[in-house]
N, C-alpha and C. Protein backbone atom coordinates (compact mmCIF):
# COMPACT_ATOMS: atom_id res chain seq x y z
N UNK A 1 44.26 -2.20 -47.67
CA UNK A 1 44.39 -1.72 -46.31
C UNK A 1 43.07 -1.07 -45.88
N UNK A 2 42.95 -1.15 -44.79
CA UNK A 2 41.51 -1.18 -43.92
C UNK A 2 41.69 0.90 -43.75
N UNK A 3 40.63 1.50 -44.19
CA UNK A 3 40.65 2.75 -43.78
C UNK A 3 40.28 3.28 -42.47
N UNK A 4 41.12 3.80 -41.58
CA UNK A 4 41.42 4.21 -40.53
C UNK A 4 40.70 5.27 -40.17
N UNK A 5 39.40 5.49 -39.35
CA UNK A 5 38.58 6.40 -38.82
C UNK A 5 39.26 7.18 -37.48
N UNK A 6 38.87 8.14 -37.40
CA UNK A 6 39.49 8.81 -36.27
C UNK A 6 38.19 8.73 -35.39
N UNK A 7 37.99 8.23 -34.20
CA UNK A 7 37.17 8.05 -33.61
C UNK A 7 37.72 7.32 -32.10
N UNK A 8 36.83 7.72 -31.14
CA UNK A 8 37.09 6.47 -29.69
C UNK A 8 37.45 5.18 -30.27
N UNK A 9 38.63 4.43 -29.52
CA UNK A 9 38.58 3.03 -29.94
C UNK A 9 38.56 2.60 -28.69
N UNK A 10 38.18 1.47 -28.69
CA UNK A 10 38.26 0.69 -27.26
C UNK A 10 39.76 -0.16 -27.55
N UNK A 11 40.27 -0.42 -26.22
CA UNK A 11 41.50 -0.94 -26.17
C UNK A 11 41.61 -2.51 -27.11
N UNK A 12 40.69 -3.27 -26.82
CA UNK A 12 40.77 -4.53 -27.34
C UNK A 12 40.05 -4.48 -28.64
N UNK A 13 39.39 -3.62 -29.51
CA UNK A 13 39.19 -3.03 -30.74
C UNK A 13 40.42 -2.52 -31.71
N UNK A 14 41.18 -1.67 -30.68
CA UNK A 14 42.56 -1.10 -31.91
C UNK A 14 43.31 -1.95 -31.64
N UNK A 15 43.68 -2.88 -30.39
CA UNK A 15 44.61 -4.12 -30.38
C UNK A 15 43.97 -5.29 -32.37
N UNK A 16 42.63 -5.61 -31.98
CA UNK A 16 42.38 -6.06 -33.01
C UNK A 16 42.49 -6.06 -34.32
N UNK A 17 42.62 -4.93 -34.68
CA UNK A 17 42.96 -3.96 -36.32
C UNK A 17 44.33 -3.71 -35.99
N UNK A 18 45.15 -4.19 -34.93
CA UNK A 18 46.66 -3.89 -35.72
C UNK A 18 46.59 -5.50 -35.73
N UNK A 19 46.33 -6.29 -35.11
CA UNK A 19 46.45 -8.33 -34.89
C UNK A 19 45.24 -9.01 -35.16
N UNK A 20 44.24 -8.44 -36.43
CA UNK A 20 43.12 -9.47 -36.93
C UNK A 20 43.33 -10.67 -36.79
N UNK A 21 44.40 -11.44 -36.93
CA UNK A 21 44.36 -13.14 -36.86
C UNK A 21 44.29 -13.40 -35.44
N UNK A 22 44.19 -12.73 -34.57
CA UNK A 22 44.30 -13.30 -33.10
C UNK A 22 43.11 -12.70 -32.48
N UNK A 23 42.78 -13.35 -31.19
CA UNK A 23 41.73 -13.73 -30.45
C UNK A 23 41.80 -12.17 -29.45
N UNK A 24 40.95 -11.23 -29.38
CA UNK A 24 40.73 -9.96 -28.79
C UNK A 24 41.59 -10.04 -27.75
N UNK A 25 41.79 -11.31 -26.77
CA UNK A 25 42.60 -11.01 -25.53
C UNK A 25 44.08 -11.31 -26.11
N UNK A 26 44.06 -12.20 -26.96
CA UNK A 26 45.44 -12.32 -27.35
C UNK A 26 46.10 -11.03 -28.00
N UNK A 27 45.59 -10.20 -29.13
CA UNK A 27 45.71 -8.98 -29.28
C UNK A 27 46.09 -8.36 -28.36
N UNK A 28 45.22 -7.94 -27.72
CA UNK A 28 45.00 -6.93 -26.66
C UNK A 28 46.27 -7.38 -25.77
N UNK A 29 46.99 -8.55 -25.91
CA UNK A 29 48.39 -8.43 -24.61
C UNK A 29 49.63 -8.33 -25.71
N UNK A 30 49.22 -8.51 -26.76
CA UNK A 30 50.38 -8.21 -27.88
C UNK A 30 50.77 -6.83 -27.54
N UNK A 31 49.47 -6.37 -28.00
CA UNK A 31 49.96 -4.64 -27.95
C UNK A 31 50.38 -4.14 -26.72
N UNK A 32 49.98 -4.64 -25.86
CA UNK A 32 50.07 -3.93 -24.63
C UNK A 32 52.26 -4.26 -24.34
N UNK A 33 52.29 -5.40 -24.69
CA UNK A 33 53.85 -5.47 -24.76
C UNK A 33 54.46 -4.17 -25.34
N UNK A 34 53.91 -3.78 -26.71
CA UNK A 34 54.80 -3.26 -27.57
C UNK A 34 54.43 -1.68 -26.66
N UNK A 35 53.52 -1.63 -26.05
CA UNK A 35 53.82 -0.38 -25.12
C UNK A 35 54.64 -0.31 -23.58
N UNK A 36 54.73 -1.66 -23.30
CA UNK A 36 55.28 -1.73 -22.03
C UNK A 36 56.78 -1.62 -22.29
């Protein structure tokens, strides 16, 4: 498991590190579901 920095993330950066196999925008609307 990838060690987790506490730092600014950009939105389509922490979408990425929870959905590495997918494409930054694809990420980035994954997560955004699991908040909507």
């Amino acid at each position: 498991m990838i060690e987790f920095k506490i730092r600014a993330y950009g939105r389509m950066e922490l979408a990425q590190l929870y959905s590495p196999e997918l494409t930054g925008i694809a990420a980035y609307r994954k997560m955004n579901k699991w908040i909507v």
